[in-house]
C-alpha atoms as a PDB file:
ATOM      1  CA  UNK A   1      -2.365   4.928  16.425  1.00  0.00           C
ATOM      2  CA  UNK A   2      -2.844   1.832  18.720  1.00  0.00           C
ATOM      3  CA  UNK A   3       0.291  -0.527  19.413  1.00  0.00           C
ATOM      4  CA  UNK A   4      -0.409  -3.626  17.403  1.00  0.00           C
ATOM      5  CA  UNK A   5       2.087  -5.595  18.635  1.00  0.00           C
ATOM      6  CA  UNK A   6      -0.542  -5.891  22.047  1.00  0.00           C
ATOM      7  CA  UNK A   7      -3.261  -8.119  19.695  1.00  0.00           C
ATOM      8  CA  UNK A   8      -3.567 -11.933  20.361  1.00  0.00           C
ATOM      9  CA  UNK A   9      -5.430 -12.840  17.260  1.00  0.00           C
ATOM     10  CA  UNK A  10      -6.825 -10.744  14.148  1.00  0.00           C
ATOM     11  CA  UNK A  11     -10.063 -10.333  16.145  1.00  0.00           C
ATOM     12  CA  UNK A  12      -8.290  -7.590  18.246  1.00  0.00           C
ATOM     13  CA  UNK A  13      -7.412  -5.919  15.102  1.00  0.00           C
ATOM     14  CA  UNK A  14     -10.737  -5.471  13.549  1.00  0.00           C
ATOM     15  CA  UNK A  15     -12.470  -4.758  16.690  1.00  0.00           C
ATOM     16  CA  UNK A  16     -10.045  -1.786  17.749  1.00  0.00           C
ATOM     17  CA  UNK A  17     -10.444  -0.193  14.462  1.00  0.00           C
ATOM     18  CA  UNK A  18     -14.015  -0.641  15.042  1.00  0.00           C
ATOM     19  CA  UNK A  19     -13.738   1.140  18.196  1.00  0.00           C
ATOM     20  CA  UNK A  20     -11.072   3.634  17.461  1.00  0.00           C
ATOM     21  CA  UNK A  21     -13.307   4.646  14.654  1.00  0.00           C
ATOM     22  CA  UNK A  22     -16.440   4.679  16.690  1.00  0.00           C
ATOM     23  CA  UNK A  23     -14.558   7.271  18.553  1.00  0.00           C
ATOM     24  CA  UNK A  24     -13.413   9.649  16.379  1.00  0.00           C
ATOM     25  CA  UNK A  25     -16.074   9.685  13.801  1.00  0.00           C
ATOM     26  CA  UNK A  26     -20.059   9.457  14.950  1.00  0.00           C
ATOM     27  CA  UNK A  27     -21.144   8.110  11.554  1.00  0.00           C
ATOM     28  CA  UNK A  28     -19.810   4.770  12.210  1.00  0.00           C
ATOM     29  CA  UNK A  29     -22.338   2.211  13.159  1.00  0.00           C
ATOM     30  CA  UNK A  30     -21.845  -1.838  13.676  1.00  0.00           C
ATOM     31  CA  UNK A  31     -23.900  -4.224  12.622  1.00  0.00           C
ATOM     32  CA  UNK A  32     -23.580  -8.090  13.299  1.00  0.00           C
ATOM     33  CA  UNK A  33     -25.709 -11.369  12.462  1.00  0.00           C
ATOM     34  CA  UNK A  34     -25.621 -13.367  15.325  1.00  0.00           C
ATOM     35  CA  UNK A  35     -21.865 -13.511  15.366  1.00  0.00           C
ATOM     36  CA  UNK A  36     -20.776 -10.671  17.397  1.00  0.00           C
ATOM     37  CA  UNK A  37     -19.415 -12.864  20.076  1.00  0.00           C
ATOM     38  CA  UNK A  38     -17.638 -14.865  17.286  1.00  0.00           C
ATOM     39  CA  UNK A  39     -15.839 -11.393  16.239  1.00  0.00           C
ATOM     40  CA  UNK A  40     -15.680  -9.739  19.307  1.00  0.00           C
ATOM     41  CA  UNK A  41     -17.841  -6.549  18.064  1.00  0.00           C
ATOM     42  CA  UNK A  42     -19.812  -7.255  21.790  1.00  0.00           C
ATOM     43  CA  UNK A  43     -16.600  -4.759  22.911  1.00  0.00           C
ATOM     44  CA  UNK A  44     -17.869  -1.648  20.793  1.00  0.00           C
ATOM     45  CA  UNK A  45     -21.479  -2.537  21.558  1.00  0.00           C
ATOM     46  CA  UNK A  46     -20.687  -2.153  25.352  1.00  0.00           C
ATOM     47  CA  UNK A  47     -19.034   1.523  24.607  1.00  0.00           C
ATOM     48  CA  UNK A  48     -21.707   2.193  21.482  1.00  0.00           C
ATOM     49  CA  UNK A  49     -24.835   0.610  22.666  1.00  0.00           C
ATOM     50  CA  UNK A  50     -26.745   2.901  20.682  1.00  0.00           C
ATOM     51  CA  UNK A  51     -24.759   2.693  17.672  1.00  0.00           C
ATOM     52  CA  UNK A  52     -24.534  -1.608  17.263  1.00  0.00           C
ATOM     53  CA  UNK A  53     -27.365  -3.510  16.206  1.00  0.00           C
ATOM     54  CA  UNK A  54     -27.569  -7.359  16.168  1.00  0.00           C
ATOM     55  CA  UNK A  55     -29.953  -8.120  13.481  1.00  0.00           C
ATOM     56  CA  UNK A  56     -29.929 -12.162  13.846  1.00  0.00           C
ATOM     57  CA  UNK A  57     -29.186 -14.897  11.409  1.00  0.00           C
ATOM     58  CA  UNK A  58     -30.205 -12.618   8.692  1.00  0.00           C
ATOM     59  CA  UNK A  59     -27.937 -11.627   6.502  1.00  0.00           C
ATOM     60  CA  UNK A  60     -29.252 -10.427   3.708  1.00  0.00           C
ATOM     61  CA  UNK A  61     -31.626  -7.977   5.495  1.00  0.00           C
ATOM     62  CA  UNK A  62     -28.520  -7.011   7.191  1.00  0.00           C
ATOM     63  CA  UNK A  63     -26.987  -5.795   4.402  1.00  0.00           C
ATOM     64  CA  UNK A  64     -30.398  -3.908   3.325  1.00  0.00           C
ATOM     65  CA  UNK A  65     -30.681  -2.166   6.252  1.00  0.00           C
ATOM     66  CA  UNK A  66     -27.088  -1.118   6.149  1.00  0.00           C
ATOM     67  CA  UNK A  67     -27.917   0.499   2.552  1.00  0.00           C
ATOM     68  CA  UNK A  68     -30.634   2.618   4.778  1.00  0.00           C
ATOM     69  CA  UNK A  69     -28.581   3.663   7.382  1.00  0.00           C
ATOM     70  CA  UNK A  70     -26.051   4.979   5.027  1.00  0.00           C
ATOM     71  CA  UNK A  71     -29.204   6.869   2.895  1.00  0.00           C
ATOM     72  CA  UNK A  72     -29.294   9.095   6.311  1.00  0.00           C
ATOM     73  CA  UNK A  73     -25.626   9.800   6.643  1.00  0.00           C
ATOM     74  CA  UNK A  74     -24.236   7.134   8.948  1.00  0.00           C
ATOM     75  CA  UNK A  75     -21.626   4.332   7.725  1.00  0.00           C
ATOM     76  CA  UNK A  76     -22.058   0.860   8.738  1.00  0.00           C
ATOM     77  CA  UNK A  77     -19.465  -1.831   9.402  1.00  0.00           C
ATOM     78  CA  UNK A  78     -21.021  -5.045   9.202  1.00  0.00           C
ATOM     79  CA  UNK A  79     -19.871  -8.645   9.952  1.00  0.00           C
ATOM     80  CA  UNK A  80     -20.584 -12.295   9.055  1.00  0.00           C
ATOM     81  CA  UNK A  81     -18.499 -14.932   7.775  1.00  0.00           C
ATOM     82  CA  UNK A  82     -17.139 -14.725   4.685  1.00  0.00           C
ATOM     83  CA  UNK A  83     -19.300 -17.389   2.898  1.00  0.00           C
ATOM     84  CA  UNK A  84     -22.309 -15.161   4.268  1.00  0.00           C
ATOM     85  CA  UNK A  85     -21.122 -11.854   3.878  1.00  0.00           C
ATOM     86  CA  UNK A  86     -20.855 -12.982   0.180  1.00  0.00           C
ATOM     87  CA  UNK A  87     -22.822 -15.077  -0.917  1.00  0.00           C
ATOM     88  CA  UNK A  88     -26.047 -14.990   1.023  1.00  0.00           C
ATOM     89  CA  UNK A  89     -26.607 -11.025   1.173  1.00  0.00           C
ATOM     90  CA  UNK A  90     -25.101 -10.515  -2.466  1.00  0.00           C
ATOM     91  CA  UNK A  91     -28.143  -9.309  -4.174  1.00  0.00           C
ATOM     92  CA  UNK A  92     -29.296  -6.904  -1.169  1.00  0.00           C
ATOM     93  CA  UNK A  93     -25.043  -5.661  -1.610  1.00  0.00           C
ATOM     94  CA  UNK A  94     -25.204  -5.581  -5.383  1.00  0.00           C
ATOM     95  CA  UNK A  95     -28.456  -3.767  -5.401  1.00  0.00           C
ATOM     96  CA  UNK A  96     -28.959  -1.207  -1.882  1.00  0.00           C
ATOM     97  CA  UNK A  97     -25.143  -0.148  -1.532  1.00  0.00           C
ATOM     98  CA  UNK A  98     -23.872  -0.590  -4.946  1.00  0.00           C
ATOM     99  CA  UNK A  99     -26.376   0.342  -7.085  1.00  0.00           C
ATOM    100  CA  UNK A 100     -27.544   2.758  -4.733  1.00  0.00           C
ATOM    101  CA  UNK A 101     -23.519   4.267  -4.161  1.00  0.00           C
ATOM    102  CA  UNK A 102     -23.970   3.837  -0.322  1.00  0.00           C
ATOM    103  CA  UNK A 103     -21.027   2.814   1.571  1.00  0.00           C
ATOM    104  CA  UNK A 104     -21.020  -0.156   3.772  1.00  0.00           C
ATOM    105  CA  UNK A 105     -18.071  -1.799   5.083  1.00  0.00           C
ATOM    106  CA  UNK A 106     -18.557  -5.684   4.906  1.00  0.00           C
ATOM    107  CA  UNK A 107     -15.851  -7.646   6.837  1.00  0.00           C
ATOM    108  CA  UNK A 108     -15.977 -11.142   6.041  1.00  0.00           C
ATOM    109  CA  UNK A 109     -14.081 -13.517   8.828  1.00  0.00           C
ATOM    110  CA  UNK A 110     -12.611 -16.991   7.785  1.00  0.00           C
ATOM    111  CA  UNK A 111     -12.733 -17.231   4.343  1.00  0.00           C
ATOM    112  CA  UNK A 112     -11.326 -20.213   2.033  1.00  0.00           C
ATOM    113  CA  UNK A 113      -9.791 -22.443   4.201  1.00  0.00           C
ATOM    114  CA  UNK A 114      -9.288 -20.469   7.290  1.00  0.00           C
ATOM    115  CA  UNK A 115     -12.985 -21.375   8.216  1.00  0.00           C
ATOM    116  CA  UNK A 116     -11.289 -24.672   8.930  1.00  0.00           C
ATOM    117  CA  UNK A 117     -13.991 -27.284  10.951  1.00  0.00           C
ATOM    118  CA  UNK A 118     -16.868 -25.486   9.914  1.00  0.00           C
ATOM    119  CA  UNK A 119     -16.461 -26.906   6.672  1.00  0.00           C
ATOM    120  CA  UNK A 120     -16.753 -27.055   2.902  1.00  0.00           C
ATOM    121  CA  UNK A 121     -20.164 -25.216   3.390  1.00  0.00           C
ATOM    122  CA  UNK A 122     -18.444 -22.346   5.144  1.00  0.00           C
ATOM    123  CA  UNK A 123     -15.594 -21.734   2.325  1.00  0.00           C
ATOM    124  CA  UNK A 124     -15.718 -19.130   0.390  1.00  0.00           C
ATOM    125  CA  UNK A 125     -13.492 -19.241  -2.087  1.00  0.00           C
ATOM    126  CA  UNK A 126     -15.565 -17.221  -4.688  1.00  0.00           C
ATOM    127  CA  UNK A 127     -15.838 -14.122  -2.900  1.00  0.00           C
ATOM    128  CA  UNK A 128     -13.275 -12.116  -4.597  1.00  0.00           C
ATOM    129  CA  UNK A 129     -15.152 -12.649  -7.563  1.00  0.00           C
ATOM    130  CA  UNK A 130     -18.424 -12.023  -6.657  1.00  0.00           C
ATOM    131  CA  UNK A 131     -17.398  -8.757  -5.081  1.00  0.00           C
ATOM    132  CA  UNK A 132     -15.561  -7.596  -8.292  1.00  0.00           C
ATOM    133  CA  UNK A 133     -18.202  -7.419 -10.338  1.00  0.00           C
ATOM    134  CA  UNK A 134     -19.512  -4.733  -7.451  1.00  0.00           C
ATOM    135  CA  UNK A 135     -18.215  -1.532  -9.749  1.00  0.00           C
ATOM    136  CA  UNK A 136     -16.027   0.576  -7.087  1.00  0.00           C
ATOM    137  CA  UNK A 137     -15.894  -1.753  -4.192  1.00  0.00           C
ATOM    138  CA  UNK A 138     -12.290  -2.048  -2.335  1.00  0.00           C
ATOM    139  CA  UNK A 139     -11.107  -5.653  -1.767  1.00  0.00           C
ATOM    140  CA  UNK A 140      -8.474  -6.575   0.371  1.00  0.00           C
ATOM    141  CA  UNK A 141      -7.070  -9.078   2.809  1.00  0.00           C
ATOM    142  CA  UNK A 142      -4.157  -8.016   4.814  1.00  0.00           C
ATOM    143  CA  UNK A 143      -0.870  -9.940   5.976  1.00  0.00           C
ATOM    144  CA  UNK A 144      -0.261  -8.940   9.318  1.00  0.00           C
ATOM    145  CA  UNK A 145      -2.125  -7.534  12.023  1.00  0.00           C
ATOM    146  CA  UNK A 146      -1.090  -4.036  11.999  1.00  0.00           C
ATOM    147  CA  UNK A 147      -1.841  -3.670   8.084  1.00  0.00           C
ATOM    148  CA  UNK A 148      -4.993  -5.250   9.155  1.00  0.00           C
ATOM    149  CA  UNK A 149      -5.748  -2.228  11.875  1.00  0.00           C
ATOM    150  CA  UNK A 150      -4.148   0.303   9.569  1.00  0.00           C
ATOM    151  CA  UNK A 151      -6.272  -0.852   6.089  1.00  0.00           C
ATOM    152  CA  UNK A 152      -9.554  -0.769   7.617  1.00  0.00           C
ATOM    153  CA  UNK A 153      -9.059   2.907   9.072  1.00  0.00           C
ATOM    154  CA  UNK A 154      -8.066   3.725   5.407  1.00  0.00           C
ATOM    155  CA  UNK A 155     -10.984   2.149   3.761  1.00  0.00           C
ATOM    156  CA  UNK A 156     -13.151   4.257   6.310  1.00  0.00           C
ATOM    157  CA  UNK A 157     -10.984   7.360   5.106  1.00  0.00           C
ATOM    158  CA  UNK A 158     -11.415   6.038   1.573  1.00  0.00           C
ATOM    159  CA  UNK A 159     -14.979   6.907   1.171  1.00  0.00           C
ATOM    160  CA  UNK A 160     -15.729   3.921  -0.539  1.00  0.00           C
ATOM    161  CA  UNK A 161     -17.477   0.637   0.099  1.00  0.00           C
ATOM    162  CA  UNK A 162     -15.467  -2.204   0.976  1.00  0.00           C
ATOM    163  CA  UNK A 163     -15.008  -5.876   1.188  1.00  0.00           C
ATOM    164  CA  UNK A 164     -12.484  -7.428   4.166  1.00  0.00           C
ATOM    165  CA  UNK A 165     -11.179 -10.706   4.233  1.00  0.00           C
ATOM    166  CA  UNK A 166      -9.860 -12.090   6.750  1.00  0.00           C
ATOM    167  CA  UNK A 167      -9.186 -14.658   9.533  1.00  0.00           C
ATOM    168  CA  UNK A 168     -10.570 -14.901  13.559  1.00  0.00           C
ATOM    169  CA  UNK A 169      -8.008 -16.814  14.869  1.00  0.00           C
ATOM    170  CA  UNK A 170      -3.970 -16.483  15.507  1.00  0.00           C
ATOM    171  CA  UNK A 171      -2.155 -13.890  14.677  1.00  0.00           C
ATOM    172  CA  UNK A 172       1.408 -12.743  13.006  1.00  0.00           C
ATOM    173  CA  UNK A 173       3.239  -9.608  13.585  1.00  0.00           C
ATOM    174  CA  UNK A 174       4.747  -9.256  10.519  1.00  0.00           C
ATOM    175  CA  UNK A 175       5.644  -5.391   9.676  1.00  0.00           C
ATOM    176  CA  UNK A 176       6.837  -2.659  12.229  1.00  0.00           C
ATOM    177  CA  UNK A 177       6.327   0.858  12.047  1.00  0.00           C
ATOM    178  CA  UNK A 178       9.036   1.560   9.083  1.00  0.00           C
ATOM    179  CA  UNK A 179       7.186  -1.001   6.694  1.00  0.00           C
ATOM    180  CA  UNK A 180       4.342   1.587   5.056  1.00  0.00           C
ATOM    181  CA  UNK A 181       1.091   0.287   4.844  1.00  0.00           C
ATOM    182  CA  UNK A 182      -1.003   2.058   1.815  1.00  0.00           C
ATOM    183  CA  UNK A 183      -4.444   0.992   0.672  1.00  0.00           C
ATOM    184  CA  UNK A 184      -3.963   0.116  -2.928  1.00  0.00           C
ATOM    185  CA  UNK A 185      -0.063   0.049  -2.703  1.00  0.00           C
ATOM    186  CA  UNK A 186       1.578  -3.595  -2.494  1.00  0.00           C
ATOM    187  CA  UNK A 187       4.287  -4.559  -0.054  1.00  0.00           C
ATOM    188  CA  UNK A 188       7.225  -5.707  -1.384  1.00  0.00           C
ATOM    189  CA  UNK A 189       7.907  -7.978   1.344  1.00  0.00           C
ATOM    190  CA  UNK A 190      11.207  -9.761  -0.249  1.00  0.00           C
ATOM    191  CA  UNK A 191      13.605  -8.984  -3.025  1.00  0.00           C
ATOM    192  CA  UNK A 192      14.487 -11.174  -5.601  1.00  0.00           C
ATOM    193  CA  UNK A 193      15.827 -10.977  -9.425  1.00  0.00           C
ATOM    194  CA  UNK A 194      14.536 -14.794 -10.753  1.00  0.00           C
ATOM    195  CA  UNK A 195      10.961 -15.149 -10.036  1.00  0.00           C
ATOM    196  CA  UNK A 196       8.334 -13.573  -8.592  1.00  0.00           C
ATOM    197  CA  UNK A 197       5.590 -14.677  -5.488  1.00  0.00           C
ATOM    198  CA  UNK A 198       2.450 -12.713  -4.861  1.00  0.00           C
ATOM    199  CA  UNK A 199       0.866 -13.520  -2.321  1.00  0.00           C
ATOM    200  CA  UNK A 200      -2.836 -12.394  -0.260  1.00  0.00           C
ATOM    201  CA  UNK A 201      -3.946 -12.830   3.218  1.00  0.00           C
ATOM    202  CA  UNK A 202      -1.981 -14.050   6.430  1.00  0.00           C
ATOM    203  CA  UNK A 203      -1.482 -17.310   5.573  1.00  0.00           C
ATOM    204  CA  UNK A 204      -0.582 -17.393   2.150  1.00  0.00           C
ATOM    205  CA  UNK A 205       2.655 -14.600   2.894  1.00  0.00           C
ATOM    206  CA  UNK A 206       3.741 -16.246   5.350  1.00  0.00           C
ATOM    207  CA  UNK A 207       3.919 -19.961   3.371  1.00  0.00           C
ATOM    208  CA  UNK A 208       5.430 -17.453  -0.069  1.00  0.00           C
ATOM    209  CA  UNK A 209       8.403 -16.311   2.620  1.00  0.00           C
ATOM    210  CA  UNK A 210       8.546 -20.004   3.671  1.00  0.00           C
ATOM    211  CA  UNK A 211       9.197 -20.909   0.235  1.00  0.00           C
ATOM    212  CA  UNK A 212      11.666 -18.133  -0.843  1.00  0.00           C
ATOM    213  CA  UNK A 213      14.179 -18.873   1.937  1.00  0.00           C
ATOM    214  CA  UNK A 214      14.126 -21.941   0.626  1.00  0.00           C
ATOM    215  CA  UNK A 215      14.604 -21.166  -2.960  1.00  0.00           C
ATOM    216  CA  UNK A 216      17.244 -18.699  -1.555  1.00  0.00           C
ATOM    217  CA  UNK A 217      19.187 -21.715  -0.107  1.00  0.00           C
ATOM    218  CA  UNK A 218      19.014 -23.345  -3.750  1.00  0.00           C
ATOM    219  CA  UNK A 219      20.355 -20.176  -5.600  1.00  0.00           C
ATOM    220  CA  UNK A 220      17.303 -18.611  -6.586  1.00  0.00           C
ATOM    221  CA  UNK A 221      16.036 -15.207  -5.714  1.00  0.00           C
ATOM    222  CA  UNK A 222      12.242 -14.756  -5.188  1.00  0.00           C
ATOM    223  CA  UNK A 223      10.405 -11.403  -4.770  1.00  0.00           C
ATOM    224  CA  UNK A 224       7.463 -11.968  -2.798  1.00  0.00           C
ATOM    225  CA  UNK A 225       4.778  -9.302  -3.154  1.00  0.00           C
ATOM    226  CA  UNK A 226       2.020  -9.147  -0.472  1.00  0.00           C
ATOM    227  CA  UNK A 227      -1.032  -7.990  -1.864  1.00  0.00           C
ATOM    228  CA  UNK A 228      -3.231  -6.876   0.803  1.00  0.00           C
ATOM    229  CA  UNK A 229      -5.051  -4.425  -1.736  1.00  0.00           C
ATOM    230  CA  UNK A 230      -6.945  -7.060  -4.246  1.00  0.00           C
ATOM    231  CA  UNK A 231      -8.989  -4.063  -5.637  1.00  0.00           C
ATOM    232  CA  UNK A 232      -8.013  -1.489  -6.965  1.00  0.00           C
ATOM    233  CA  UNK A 233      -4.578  -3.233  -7.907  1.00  0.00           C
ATOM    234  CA  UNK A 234      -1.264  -2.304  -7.592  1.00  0.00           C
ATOM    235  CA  UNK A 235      -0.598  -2.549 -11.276  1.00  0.00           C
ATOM    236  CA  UNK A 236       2.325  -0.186 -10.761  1.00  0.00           C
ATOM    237  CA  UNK A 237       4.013  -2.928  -8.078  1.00  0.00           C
ATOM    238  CA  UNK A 238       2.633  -5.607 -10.601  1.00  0.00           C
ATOM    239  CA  UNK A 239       4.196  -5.105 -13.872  1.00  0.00           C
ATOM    240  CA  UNK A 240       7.521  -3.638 -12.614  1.00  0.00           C
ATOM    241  CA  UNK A 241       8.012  -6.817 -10.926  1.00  0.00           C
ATOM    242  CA  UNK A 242       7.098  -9.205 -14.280  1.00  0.00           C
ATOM    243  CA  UNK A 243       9.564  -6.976 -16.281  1.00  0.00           C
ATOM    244  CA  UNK A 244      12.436  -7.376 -14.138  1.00  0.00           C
ATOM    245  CA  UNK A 245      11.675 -11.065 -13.001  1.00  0.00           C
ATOM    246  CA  UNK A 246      10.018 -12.370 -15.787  1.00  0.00           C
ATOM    247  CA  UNK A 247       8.052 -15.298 -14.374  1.00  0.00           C
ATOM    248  CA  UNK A 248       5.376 -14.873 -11.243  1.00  0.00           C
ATOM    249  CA  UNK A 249       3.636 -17.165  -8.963  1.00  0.00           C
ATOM    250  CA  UNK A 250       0.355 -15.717  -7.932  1.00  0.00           C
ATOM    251  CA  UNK A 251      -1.459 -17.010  -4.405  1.00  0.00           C
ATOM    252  CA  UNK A 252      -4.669 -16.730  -3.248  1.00  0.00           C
ATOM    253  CA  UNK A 253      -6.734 -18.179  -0.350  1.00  0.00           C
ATOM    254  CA  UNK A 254     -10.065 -18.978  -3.767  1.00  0.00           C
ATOM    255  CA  UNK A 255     -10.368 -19.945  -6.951  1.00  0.00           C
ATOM    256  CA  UNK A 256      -8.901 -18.554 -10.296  1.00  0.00           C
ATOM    257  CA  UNK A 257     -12.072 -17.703 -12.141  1.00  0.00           C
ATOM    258  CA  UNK A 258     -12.623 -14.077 -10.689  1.00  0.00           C
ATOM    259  CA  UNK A 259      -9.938 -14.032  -9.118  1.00  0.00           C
ATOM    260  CA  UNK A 260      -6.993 -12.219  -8.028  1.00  0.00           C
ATOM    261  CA  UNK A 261      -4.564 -14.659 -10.252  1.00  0.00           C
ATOM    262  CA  UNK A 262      -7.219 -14.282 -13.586  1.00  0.00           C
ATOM    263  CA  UNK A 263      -7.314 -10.432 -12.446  1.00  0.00           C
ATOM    264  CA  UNK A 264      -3.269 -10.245 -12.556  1.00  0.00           C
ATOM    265  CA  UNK A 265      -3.317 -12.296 -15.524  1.00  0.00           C
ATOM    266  CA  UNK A 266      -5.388  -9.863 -17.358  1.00  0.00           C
ATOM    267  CA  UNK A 267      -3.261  -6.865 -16.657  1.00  0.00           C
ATOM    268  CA  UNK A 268       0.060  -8.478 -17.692  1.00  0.00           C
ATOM    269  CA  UNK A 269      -1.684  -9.183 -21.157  1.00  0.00           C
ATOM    270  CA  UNK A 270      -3.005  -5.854 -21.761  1.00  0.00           C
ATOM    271  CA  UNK A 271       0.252  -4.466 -20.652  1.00  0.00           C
ATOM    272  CA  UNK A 272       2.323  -6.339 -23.304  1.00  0.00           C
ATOM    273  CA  UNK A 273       4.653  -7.845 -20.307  1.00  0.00           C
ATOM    274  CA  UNK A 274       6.344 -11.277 -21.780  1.00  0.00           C
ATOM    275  CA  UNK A 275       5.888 -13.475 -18.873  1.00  0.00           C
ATOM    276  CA  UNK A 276       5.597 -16.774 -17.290  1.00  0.00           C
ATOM    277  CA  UNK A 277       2.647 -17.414 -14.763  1.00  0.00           C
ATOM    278  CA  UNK A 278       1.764 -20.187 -12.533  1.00  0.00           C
ATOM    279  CA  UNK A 279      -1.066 -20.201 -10.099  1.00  0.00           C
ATOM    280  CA  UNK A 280      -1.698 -21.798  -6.479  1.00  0.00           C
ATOM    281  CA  UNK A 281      -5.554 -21.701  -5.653  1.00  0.00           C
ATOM    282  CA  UNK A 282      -8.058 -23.917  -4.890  1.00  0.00           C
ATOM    283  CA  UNK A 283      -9.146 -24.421  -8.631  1.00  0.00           C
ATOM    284  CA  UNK A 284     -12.151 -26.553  -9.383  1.00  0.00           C
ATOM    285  CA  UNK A 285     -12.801 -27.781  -6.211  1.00  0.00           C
ATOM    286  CA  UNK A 286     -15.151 -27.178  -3.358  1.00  0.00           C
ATOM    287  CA  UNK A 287     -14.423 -26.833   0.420  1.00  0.00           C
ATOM    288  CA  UNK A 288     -14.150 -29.967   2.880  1.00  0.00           C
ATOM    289  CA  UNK A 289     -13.802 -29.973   6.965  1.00  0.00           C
ATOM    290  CA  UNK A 290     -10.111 -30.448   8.281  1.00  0.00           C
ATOM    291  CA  UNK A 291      -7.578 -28.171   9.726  1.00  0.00           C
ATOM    292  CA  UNK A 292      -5.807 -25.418   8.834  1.00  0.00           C
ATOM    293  CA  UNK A 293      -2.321 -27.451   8.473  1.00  0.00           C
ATOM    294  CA  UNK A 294      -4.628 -30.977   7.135  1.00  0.00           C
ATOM    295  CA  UNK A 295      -6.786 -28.138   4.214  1.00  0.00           C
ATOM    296  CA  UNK A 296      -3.371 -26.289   3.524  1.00  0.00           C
ATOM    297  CA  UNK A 297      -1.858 -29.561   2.306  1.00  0.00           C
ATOM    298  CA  UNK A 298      -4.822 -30.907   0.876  1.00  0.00           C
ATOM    299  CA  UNK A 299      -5.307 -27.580  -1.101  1.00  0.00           C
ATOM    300  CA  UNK A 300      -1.108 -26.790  -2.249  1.00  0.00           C
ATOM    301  CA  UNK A 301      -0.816 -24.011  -0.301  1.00  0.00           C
ATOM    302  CA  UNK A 302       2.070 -25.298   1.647  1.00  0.00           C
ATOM    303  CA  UNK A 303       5.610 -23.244   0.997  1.00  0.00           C
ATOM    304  CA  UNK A 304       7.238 -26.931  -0.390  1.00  0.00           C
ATOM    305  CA  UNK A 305       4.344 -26.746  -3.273  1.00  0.00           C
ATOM    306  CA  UNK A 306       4.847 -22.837  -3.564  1.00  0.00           C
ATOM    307  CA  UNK A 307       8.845 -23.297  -4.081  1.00  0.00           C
ATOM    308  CA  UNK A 308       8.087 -26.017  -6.225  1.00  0.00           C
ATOM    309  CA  UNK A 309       5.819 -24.404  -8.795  1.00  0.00           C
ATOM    310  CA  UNK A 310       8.774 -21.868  -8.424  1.00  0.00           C
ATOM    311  CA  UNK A 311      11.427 -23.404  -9.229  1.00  0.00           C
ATOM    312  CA  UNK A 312       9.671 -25.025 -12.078  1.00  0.00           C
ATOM    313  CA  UNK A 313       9.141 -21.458 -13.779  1.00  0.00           C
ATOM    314  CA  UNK A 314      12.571 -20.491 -13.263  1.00  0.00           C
ATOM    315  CA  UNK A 315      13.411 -24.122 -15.281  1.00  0.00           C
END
């Protein structure tokens, strides 16, 4: 296993898995769209020249072609951001890897508001959805860059096809080598009796832990959960913490229809679970240019609206 703690941004992450599994397994293949200096997958083309292919600003055929090259027995990791590796090549993903069971691993950078200047075109905050109606592909969006590293050698291992979100830029070493990072399995990042956060993606924990130090200092004890397996769901993790909390605050980097909030929602019902749920997402809104900290605001995913939506469930 590599030393995380050495990566300056997420980048580093997703290119040394891409390497590390170049190295051990010669199925794995990279594929980019024009962006490869924009992820950094130039690095595995200079060790793998013969296994990374730059197909240009097409996605779509992109994802096609990676259907192929998993008919003959290799396993492509391909990259675009997120509001491409969705949206644009959905029909070629739907169709020649799902229909067809291939597996392809798409890694979509920047998505929601971590795509930041390039704007409201560039947002995806429907991709969740769109990739859940994808029967059997793994979704997740990691905390931290060592779960980052760690989940995308596991969805290799998994067998499956599988959807990545995640951001380019900074970084946050959040969990050391006691903290167990399991595809599928939740991380129960905070304890807490009166409410509980869930939380996906870098950002988002980070603002949730924000938030329940805060609501700590005010006499109120938050779990915060950090999802980095969307799909399949930790339902386990899920509905132990609504039975002993009784109220949750899901977060998510999109929007509610589809989503990982209408997703939790849905599980608490058929389960039977009495509680109290309160979303932060983008709801029915579309993307606009700003920063990270100007969008965050502008959006309600800072930890003062997290605590407050909090605190008002555990009124």
């Amino acid at each position: 296993m590599r030393d995380t703690s050495t990566f300056e941004n997420y980048k580093d992450a997703v290119v040394a898995a891409m390497i590390d599994l170049g190295r051990e397994h010669d199925d794995v293949v990279v594929m980019d769209a024009d962006l490869s200096s924009c992820i950094g997958s130039t690095a595995f083309q200079k060790e793998f020249p013969e296994r990374f292919y730059n197909v240009g600003i097409a996605e779509a055929n992109m994802a096609a072609v990676a259907g192929g090259l998993s008919s003959v027995g290799l396993t492509p990791i391909i990259h675009s951001f997120g509001c491409f590796a969705s949206r644009r090549m959905y029909d070629q993903l739907f169709i020649s890897v799902g229909y067809a069971h291939r597996t392809v691993h798409v890694i979509g950078s920047d998505p929601g508001i971590t795509a930041q200047y390039n704007g409201g075109t560039h947002m995806p905050f429907e991709d969740i959805a769109l990739m859940r109606q994808i029967p059997g592909m793994i979704i997740y969006e990691p905390s931290d860059a060592r779960s980052l590293y760690s989940l995308m050698i596991q969805a290799y291992e998994s067998g499956k096809s599988s959807y990545l979100r995640t951001p380019r830029k900074g970084v946050i070493h959040r969990y050391g080598e006691d903290v167990e990072i399991r595809l599928g399995k939740a991380i129960t990042a905070r304890q807490g009796d009166d409410v509980t956060i869930v939380a996906t993606g870098a950002y988002l924990v980070d603002q949730a832990l924000k938030a329940a130090e805060s609501l700590a200092g005010k006499g109120v004890g938050a779990r915060v959960i950090d999802l980095h397996t969307i799909r399949p769901l930790d339902e386990e993790t899920i509905l132990k913490a609504a039975k002993e909390t009784g109220r949750m605050l899901i977060c998510e980097n999109g929007r509610y229809a589809g989503g990982t909030g209408e997703m939790i929602s849905a599980v608490l019902l058929k389960a039977g679970v009495p509680c109290k749920v309160d979303f932060v997402n983008v709801g029915e809104r579309f993307g606009e240019v700003g920063s990270l900290d100007y969008l965050a605001t502008t959006f309600g995913f800072k930890a003062e609206n997290i605590e407050a939506k909090a605190l008002a469930l555990v009124k």
